[in-house]
C-alpha atoms as a PDB file:
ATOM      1  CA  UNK A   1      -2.594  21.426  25.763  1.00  0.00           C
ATOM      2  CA  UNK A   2      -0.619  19.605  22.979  1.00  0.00           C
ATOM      3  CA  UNK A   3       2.386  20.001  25.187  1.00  0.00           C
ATOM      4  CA  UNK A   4       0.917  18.189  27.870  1.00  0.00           C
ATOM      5  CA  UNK A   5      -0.366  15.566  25.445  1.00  0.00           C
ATOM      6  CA  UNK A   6       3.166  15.239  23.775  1.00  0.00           C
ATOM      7  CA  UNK A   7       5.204  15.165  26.978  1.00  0.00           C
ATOM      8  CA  UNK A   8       3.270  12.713  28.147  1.00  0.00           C
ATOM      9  CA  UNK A   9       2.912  10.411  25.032  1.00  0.00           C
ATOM     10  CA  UNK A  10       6.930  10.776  25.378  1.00  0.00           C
ATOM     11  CA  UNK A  11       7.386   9.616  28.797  1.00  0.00           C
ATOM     12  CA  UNK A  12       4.697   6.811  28.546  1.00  0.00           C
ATOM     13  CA  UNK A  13       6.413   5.520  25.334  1.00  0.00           C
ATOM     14  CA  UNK A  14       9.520   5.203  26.894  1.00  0.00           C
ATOM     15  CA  UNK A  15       8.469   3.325  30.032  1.00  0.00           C
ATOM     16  CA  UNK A  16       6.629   1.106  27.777  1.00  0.00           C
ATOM     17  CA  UNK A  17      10.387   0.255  26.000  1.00  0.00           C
ATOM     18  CA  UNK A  18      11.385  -0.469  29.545  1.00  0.00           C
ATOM     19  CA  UNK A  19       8.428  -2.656  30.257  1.00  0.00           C
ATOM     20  CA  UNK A  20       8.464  -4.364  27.340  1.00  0.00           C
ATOM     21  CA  UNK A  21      12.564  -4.811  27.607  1.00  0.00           C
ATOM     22  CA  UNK A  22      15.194  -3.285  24.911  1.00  0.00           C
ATOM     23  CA  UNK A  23      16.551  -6.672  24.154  1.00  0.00           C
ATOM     24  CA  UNK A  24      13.207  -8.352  23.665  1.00  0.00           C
ATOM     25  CA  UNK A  25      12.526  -5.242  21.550  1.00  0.00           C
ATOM     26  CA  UNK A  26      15.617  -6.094  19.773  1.00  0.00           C
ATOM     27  CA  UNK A  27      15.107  -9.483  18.972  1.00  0.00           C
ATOM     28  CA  UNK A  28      11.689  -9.199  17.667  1.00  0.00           C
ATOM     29  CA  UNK A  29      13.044  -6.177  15.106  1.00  0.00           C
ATOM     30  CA  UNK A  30      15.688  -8.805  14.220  1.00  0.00           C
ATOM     31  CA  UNK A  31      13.894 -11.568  13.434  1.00  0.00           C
ATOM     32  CA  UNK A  32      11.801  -9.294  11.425  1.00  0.00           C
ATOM     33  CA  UNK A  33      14.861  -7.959   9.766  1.00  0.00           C
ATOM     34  CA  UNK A  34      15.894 -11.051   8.658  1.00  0.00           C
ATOM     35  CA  UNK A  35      12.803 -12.493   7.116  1.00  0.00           C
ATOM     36  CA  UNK A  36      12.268  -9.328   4.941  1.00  0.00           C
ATOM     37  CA  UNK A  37      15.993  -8.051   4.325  1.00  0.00           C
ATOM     38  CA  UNK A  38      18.270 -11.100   4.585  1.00  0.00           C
ATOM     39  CA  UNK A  39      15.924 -14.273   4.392  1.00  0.00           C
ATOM     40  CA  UNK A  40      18.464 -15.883   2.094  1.00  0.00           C
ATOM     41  CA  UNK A  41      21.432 -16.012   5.018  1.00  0.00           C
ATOM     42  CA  UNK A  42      18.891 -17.445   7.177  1.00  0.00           C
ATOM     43  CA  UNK A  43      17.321 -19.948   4.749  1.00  0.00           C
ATOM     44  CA  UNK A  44      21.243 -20.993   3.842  1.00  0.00           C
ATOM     45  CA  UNK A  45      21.802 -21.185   7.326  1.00  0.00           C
ATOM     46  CA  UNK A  46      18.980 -23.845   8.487  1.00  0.00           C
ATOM     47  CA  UNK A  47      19.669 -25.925   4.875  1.00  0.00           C
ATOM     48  CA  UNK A  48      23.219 -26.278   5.936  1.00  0.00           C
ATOM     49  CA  UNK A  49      22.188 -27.430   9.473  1.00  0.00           C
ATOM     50  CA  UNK A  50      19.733 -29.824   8.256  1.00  0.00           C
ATOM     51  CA  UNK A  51      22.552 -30.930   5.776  1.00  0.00           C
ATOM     52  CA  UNK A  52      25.024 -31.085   7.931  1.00  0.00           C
ATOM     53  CA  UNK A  53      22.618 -33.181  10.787  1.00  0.00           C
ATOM     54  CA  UNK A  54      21.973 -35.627   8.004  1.00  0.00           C
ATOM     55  CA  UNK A  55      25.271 -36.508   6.821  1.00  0.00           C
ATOM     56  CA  UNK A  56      26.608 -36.580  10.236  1.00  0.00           C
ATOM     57  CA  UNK A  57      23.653 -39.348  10.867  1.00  0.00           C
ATOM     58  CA  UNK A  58      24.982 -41.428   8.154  1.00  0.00           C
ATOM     59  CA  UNK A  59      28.400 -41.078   9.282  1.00  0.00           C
ATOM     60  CA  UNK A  60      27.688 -42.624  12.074  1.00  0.00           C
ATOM     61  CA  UNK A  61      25.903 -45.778  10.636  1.00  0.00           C
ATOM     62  CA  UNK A  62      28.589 -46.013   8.373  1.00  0.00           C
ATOM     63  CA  UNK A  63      31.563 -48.418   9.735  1.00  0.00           C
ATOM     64  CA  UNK A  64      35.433 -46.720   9.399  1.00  0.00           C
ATOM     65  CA  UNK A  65      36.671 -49.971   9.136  1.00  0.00           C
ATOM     66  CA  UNK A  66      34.645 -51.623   6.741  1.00  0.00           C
ATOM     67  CA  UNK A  67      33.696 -48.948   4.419  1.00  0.00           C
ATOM     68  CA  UNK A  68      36.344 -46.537   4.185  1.00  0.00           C
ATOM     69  CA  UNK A  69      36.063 -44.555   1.728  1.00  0.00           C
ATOM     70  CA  UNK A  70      32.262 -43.963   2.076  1.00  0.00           C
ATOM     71  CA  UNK A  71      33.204 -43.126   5.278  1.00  0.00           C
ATOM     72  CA  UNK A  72      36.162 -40.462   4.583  1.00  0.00           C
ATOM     73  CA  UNK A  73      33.830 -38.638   1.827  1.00  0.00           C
ATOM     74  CA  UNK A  74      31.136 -38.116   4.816  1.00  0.00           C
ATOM     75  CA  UNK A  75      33.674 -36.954   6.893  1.00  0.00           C
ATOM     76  CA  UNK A  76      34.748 -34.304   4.499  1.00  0.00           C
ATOM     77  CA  UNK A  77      31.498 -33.492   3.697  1.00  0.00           C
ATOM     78  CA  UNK A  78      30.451 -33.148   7.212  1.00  0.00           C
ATOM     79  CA  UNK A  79      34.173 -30.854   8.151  1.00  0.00           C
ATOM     80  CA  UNK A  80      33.504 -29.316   4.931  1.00  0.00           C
ATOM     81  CA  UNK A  81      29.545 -27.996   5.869  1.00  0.00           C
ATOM     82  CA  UNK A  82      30.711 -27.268   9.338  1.00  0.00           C
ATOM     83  CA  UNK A  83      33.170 -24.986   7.754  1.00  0.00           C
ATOM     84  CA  UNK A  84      31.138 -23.182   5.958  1.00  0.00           C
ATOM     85  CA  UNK A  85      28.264 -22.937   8.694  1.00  0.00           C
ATOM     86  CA  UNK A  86      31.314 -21.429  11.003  1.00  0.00           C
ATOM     87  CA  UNK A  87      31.661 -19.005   8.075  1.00  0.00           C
ATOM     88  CA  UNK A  88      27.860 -18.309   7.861  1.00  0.00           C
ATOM     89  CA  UNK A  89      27.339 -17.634  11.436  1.00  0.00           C
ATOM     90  CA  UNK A  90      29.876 -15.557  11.709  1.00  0.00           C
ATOM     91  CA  UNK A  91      28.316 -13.219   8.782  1.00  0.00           C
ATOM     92  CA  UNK A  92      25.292 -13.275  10.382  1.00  0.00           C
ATOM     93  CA  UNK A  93      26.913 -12.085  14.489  1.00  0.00           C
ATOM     94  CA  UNK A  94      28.305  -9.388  12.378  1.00  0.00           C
ATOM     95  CA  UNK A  95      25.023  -8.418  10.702  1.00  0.00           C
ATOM     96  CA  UNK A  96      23.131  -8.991  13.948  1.00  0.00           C
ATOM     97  CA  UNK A  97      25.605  -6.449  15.608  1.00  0.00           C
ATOM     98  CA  UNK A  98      25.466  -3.985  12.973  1.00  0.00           C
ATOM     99  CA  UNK A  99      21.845  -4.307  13.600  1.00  0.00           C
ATOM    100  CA  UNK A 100      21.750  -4.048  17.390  1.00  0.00           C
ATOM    101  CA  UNK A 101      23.756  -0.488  16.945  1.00  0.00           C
ATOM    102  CA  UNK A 102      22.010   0.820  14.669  1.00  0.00           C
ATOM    103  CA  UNK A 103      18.541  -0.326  16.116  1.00  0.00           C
ATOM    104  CA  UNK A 104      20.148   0.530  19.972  1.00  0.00           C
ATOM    105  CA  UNK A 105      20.810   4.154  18.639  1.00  0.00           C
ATOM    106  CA  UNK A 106      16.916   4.397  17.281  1.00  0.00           C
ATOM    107  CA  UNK A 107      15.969   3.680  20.489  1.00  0.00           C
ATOM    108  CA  UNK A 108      17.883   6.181  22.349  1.00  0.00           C
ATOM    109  CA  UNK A 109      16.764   8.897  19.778  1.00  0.00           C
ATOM    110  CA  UNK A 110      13.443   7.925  20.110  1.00  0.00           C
ATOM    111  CA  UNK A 111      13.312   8.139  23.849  1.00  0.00           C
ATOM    112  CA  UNK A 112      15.875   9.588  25.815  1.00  0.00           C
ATOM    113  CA  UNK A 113      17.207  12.013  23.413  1.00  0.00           C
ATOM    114  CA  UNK A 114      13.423  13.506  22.078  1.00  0.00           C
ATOM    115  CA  UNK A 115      12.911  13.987  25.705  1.00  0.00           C
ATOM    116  CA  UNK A 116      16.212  16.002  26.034  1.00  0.00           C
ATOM    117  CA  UNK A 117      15.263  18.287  22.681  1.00  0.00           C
ATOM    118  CA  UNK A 118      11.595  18.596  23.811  1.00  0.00           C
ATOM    119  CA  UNK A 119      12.887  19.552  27.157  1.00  0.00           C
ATOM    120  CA  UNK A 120      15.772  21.373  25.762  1.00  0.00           C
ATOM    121  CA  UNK A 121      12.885  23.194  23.261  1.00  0.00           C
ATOM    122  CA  UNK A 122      10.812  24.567  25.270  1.00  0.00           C
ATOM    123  CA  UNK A 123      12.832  25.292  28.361  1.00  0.00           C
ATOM    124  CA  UNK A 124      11.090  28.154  28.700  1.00  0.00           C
ATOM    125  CA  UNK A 125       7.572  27.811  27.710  1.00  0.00           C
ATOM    126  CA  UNK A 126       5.060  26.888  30.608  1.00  0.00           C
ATOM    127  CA  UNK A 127       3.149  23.506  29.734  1.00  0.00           C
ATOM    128  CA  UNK A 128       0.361  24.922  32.109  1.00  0.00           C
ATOM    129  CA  UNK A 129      -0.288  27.482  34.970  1.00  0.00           C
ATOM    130  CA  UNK A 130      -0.628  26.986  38.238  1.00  0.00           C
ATOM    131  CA  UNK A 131      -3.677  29.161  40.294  1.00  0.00           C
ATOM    132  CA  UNK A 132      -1.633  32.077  42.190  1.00  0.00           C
ATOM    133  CA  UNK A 133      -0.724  31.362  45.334  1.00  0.00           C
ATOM    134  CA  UNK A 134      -1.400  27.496  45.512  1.00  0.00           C
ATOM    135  CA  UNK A 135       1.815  26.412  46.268  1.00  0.00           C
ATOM    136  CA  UNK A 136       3.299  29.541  47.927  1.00  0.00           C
ATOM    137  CA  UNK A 137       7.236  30.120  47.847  1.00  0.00           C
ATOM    138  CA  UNK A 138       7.584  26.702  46.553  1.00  0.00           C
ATOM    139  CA  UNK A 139       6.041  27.786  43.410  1.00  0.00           C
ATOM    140  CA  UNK A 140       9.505  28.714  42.151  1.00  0.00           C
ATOM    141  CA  UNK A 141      10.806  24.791  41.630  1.00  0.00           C
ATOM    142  CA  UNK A 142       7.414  24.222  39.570  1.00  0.00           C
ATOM    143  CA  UNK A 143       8.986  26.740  37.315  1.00  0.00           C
ATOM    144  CA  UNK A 144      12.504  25.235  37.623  1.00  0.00           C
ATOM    145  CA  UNK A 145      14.995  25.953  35.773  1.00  0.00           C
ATOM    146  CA  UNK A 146      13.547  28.889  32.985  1.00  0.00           C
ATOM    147  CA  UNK A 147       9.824  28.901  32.514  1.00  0.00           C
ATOM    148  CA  UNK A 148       7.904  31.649  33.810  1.00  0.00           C
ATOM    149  CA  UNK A 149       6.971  32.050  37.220  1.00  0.00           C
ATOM    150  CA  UNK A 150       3.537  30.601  38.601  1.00  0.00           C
ATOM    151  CA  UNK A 151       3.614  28.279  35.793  1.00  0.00           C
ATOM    152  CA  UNK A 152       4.954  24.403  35.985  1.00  0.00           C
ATOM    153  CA  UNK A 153       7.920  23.544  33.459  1.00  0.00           C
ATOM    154  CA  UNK A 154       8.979  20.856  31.083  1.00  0.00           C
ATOM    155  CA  UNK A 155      11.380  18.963  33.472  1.00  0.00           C
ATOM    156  CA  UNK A 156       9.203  19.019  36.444  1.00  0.00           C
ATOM    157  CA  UNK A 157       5.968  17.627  33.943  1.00  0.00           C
ATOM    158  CA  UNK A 158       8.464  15.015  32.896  1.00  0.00           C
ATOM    159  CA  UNK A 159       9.298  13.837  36.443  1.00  0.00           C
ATOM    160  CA  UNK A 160       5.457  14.115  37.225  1.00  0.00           C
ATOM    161  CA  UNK A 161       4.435  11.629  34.664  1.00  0.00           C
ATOM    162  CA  UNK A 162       7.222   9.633  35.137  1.00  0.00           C
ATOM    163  CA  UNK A 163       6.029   9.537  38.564  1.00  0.00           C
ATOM    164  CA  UNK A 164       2.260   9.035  37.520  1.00  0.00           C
ATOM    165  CA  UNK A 165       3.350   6.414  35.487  1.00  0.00           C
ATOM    166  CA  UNK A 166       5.278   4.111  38.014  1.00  0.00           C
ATOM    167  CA  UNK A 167       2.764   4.247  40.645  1.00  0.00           C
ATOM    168  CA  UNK A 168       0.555   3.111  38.042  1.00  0.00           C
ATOM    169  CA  UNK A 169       2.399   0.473  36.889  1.00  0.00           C
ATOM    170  CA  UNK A 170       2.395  -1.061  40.570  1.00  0.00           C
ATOM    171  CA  UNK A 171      -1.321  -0.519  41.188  1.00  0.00           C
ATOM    172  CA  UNK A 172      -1.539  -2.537  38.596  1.00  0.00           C
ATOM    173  CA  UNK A 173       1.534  -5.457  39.060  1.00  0.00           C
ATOM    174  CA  UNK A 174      -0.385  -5.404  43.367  1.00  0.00           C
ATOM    175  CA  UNK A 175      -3.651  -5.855  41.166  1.00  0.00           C
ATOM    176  CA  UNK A 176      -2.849  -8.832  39.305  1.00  0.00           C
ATOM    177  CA  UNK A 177      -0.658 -10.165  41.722  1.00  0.00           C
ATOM    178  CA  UNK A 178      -2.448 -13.717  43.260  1.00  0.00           C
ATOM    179  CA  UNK A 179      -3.205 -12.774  46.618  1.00  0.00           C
ATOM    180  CA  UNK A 180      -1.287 -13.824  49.195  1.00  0.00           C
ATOM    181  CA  UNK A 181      -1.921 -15.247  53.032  1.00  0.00           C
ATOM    182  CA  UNK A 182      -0.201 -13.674  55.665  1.00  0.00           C
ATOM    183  CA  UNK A 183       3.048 -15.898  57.005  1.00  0.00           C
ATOM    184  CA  UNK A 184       0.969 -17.469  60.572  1.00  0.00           C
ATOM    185  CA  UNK A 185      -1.901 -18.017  58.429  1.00  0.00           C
ATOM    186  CA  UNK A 186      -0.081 -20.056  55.726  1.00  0.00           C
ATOM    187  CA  UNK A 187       2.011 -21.921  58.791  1.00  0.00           C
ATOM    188  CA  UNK A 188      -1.451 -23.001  60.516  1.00  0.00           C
ATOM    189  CA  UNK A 189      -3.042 -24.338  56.603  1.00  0.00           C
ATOM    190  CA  UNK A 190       0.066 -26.379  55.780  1.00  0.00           C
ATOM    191  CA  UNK A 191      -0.544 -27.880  59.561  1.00  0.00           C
ATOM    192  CA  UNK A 192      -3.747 -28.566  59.064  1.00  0.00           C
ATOM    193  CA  UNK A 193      -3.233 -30.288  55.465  1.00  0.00           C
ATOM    194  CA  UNK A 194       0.351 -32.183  57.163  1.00  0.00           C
ATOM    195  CA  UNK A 195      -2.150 -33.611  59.651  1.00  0.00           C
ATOM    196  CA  UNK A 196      -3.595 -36.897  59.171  1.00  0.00           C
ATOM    197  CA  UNK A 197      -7.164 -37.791  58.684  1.00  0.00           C
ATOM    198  CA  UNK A 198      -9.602 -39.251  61.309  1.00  0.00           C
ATOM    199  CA  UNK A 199     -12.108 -41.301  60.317  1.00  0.00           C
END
């Protein structure tokens, strides 16, 4: 029974990843990342953007012509912070990549490659028997590839509740789904609203 149960907590988990979307995944673990590990990059990064807006919004009001040498210092300032923002974001892509590697692999251990050692595991250990003579000579592919005979096997439960789950998931996508009028019936309502009123 806690084969069933595991097998199954296994596949669901890793459609929900795929519902839910690696990347998005990915981004939240991230951001999350970066408040708790490497908030100082991130607070360095928004002061010298705030920094940088500012002083470019003075440099602007600020006349070349007239004052010059106000207006040189800004500029230096500005190239100077925009520099060093380059720098900053740069540091960061390279952290963020490390990251989405690292986090990328977890995910693939997690799901895909669990399922291949629990699969790989108990390649020959029946997750449940079937009643003799249910499914006749066709019995045999339950079993596929080692477990025993009359019984139903890892990588045929796998498919099954990967199968299970995906007609699920459009029961309920058709359930929540607005319904929708058939194509003559929405052709005769947008007549009858496109035609004018009599009074």
């Amino acid at each position: 029974m806690a084969l069933i149960l595991t097998i199954f907590a296994l596949v669901f988990f890793t459609q929900l990843i795929s519902w839910i979307g690696q990347s998005v995944l990915l981004e939240w673990a991230y951001a999350l990342y970066l408040r708790v590990f490497n908030s100082s990059a991130a607070a360095r990064q928004r002061t010298l953007k705030t920094e940088i807006l500012s002083k470019k919004a003075e440099l602007l009001k600020t006349s070349a012509q007239d004052q010059f040498a106000k207006w040189a210092k800004l500029r230096r300032s500005v190239d100077k912070g925009l520099a060093d923002l380059e720098k900053l974001n740069g540091e960061i892509s390279a952290n963020k990549t490390a990251f989405s590697l690292k986090f990328n692999s977890a995910i693939w251990i997690l799901t895909t490659g669990l399922q291949f050692v629990v699969g790989w595991w108990y390649r020959k250990s029946a997750v449940f028997y079937l009643p003799p003579g249910w499914f006749g000579p066709v019995g045999w592919w339950l079993a596929f590839p080692f477990a025993p005979k009359g019984s139903v096997s890892v990588g045929v439960w796998q498919m099954a509740c990967r199968r299970v789950i995906h007609i699920g998931e459009r029961l309920v996508k058709d359930l929540m789904a607005p319904p929708q009028l058939p194509a003559e019936t929405q052709e005769t309502v947008d007549e009858k609203l496109s035609e004018p009123v009599k009074s």
